[in-house]
Protein backbone atom coordinates (compact mmCIF):
# COMPACT_ATOMS: atom_id res chain seq x y z
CA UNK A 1 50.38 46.94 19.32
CA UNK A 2 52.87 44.79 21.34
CA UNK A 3 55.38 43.01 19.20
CA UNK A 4 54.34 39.39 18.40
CA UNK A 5 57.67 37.29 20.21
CA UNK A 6 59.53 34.93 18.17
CA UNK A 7 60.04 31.58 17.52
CA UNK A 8 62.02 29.54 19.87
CA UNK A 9 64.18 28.58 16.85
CA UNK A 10 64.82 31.98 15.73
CA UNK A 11 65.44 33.38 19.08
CA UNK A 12 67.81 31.01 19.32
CA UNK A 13 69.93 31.80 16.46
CA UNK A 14 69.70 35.60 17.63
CA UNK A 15 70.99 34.24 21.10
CA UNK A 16 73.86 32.05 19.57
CA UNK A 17 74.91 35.22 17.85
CA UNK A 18 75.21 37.23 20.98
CA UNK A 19 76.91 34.86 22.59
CA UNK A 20 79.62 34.92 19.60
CA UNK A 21 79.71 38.75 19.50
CA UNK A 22 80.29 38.11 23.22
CA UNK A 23 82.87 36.29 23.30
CA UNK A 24 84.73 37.91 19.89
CA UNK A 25 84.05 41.76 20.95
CA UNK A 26 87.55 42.19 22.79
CA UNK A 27 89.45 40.06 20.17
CA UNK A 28 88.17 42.52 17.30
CA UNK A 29 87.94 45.31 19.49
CA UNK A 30 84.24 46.15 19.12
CA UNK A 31 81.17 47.53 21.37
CA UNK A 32 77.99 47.69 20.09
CA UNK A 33 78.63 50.95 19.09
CA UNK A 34 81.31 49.93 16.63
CA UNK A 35 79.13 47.12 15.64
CA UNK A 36 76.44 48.95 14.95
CA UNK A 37 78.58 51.89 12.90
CA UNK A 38 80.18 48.82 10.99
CA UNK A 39 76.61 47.00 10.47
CA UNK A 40 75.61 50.91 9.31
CA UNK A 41 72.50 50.46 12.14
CA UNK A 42 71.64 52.15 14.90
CA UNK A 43 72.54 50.20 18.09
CA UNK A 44 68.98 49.71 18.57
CA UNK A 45 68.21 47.63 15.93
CA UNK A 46 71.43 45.62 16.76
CA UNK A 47 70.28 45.10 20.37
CA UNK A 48 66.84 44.28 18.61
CA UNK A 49 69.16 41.65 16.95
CA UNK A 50 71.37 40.52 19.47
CA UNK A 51 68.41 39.89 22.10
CA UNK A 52 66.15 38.13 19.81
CA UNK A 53 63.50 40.83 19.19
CA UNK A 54 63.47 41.13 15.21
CA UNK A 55 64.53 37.94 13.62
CA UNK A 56 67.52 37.37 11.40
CA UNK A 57 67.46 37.03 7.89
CA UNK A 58 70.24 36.25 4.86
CA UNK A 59 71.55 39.60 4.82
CA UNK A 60 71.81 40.65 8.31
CA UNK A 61 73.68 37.03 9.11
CA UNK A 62 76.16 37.66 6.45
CA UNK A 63 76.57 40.98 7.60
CA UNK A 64 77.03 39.87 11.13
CA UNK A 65 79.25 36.82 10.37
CA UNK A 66 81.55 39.06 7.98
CA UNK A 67 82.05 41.69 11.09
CA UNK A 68 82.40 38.93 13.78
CA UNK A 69 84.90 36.48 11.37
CA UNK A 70 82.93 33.33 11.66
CA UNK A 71 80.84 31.41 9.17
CA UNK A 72 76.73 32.01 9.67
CA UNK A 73 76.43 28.32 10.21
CA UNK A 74 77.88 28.62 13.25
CA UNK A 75 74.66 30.70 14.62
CA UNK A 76 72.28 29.90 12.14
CA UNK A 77 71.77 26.39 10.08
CA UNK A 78 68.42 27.73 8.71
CA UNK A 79 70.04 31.08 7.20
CA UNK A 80 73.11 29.23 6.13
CA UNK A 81 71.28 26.96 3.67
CA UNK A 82 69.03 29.82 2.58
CA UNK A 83 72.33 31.53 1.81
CA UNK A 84 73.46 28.30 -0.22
CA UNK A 85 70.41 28.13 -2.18
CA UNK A 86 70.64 31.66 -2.98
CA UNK A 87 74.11 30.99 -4.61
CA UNK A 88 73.49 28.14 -6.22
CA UNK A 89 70.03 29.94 -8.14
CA UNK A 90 72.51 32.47 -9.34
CA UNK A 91 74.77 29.90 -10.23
CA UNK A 92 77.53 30.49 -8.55
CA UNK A 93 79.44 28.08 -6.39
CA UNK A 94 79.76 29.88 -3.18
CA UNK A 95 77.74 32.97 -1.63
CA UNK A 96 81.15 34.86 -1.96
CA UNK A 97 81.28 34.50 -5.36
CA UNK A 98 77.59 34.97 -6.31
CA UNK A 99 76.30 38.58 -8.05
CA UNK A 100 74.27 39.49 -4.24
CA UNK A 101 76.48 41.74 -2.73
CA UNK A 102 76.12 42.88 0.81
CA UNK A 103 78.05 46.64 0.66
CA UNK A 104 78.12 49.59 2.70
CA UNK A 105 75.34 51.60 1.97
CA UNK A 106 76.65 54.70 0.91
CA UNK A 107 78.49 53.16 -1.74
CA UNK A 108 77.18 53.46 -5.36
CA UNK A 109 76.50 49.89 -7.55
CA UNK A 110 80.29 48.96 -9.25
CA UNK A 111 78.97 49.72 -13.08
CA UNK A 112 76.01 49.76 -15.12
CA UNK A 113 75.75 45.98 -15.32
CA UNK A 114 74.48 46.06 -11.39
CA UNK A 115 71.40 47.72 -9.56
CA UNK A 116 71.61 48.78 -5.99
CA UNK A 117 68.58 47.60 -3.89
CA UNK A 118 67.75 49.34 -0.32
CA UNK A 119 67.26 47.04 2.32
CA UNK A 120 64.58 49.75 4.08
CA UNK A 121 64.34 49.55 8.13
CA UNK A 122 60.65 48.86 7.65
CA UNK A 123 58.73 46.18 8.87
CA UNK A 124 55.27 44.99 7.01
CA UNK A 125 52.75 42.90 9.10
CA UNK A 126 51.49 39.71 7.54
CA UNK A 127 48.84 39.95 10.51
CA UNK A 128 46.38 42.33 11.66
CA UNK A 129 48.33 45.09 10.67
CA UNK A 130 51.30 47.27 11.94
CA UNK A 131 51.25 51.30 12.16
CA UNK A 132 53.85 52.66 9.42
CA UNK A 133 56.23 54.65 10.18
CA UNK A 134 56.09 58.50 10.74
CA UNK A 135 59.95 59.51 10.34
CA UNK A 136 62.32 59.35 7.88
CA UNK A 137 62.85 55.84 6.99
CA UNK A 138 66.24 54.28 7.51
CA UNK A 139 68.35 52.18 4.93
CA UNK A 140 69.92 49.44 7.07
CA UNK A 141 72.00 48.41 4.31
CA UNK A 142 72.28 48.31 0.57
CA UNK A 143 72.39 45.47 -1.53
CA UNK A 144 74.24 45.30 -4.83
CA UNK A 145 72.71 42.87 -7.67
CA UNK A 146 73.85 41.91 -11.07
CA UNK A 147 70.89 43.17 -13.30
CA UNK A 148 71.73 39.12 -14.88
CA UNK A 149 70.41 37.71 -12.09
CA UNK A 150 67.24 39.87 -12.05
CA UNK A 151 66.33 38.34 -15.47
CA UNK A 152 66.59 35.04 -14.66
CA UNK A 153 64.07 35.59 -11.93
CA UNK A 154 61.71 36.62 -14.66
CA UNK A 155 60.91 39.59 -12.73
CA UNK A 156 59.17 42.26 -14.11
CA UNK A 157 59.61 45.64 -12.68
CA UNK A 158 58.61 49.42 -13.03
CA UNK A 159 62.44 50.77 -12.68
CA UNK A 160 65.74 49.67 -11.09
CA UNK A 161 65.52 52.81 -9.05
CA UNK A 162 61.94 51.40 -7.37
CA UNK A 163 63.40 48.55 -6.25
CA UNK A 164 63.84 47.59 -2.39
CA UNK A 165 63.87 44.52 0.45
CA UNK A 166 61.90 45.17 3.37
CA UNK A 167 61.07 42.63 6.03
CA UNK A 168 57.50 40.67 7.15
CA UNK A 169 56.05 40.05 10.57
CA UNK A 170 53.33 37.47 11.51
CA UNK A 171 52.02 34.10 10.17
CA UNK A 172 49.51 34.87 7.91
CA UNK A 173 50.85 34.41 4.53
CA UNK A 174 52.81 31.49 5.90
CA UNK A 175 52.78 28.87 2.43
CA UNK A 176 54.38 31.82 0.71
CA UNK A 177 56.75 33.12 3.04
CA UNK A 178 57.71 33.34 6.51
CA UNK A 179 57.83 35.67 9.53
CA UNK A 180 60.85 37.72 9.16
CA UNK A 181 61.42 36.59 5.81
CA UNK A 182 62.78 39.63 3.52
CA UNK A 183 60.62 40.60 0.55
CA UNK A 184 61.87 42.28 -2.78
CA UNK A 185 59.28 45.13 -3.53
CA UNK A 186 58.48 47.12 -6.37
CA UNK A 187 57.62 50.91 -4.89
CA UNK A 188 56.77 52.17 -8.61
CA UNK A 189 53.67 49.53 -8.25
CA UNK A 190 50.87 52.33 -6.46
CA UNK A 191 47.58 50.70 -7.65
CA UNK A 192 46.28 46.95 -8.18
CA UNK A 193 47.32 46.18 -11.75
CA UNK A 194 46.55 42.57 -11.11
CA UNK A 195 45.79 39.99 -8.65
CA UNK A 196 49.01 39.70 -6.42
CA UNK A 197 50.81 40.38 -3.25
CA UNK A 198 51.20 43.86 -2.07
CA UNK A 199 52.56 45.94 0.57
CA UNK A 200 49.60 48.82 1.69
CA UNK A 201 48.12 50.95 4.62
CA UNK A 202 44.60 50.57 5.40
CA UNK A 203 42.78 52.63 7.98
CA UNK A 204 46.64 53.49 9.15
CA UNK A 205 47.71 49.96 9.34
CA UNK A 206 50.51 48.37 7.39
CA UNK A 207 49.94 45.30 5.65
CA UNK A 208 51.57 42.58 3.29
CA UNK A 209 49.12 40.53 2.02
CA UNK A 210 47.45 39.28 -1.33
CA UNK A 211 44.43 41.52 -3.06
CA UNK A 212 42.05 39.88 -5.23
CA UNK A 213 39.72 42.37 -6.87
CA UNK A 214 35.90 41.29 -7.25
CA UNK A 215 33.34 42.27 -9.44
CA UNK A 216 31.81 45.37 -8.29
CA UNK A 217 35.40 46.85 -7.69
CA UNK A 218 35.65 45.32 -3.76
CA UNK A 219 39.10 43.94 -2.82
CA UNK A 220 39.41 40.32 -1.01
CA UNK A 221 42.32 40.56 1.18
CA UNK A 222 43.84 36.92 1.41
CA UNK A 223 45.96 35.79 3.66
CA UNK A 224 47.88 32.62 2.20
CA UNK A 225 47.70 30.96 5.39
CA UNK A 226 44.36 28.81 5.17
CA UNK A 227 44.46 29.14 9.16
CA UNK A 228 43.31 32.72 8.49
CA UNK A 229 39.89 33.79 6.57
CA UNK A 230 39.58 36.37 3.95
CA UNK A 231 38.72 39.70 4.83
CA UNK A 232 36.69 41.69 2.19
CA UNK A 233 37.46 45.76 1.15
CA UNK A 234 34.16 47.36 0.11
CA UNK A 235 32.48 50.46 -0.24
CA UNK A 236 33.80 53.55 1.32
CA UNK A 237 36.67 51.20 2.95
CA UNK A 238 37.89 50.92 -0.61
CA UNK A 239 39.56 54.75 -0.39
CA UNK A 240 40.96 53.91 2.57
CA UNK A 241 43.68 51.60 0.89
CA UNK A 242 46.53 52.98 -0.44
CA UNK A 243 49.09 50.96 -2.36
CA UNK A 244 52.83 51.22 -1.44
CA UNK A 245 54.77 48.75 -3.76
CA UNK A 246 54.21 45.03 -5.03
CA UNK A 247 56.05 42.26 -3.52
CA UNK A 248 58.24 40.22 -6.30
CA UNK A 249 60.14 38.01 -4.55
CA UNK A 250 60.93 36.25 -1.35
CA UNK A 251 64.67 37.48 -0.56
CA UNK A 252 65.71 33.99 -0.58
CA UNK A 253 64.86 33.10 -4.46
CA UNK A 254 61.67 32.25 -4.02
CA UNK A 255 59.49 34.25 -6.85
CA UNK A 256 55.63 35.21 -6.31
């Protein structure tokens, strides 16, 4: 299945970035290959980046704008304020300062008072479906988070150590979040518990998307965009679905 392109917006901002790693890259003395060891990618998924393939998102940019010296707003108003919002839910008066930490991901949280989240090189469709991968799975980054600001989420969660950010594709649950928004996910959550947005394979496709179970046991797959109609999981379909986490929160503050 062919990659659905982005935005003009978005591209955009993954443009403006190129052009800044451009015109920076003999300055700092990087290549791609540097960026991509510092950015602890593979210069794939930079070039993914770079050319406007996968679409930015909070972390990435403040990875990015860390590496490259320059302030996120300069490539990307959008991410910038989602940054800012994210700060000022945490209460903190700059991103610097706040308790979501973007660290090298090899590195272990600072003390017990902080949970480290993998940001996992997987990407869930919010369409018709993606395949999942086959290999090992690849943490782009890690994510350090003061178990403080969990709680005043209201989050409620099967184990620190379950916990990781993944990223969305498509349209379909626009209203709740967006393509290429990141998604906190709970991968202790393996079976529907209740009525709520999940991450699951069916028939070998990936999918993020809200279950509602009916009487009878059937599953209505919703997707929150009202351009799209409800699809419903019956019968021998039913075994066919296999729950990989929960989705808890929008990686910008927004909770589900």
């Amino acid at each position: 299945m062919s990659k659905k392109p982005l935005p003009q917006d978005k591209k955009d901002e993954c443009l403006r970035l190129k052009a800044i790693f451009n015109s920076k890259k003999n300055e700092l003395g990087l290549t791609q290959e540097k960026l991509a060891h510092a950015l602890e990618m593979n210069q794939s998924s930079v070039s993914h980046y770079l050319n406007g393939v996968n679409p930015l998102n909070s972390s990435v940019a403040a990875s990015f704008a860390s590496i490259l010296k320059v302030d996120v707003r300069e490539f990307s108003e959008r991410l910038a304020d989602e940054m800012a919002k994210i700060a000022q839910a945490i209460g903190s008066s700059s991103a610097k300062e706040s308790n979501v930490i973007a660290i090298d991901s090899r590195r272990k949280a600072p003390d017990s008072n902080f949970i480290t989240i993998p940001h996992l090189d997987i990407v869930g469709s919010m369409g018709s479906g993606r395949t999942p991968p086959e290999h090992h799975i690849e943490v782009i980054r890690d994510m350090t988070v003061h178990l403080d600001w969990l709680k005043t989420q209201g989050l409620s969660y099967s184990n620190p150590e379950n916990l990781a950010i993944i990223d969305g594709d498509g349209d379909s649950m626009e209203g709740t979040f967006r393509n290429g928004d990141s998604l906190l996910v709970d991968r202790g959550i393996t079976e529907i518990r209740t009525d709520a947005v999940y991450v699951f394979t069916l028939d070998g496709d990936l999918f993020i998307k809200r279950l509602q179970r009916m009487t009878g046991g059937s599953l209505r797959m919703i997707s929150d965009n009202p351009v799209y109609p409800a699809i419903m999981i019956e019968g021998a379909q039913l075994d066919r679905v296999h729950i990989q986490a929960r989705v808890l929160l929008v990686w910008n503050a927004r909770k589900l």
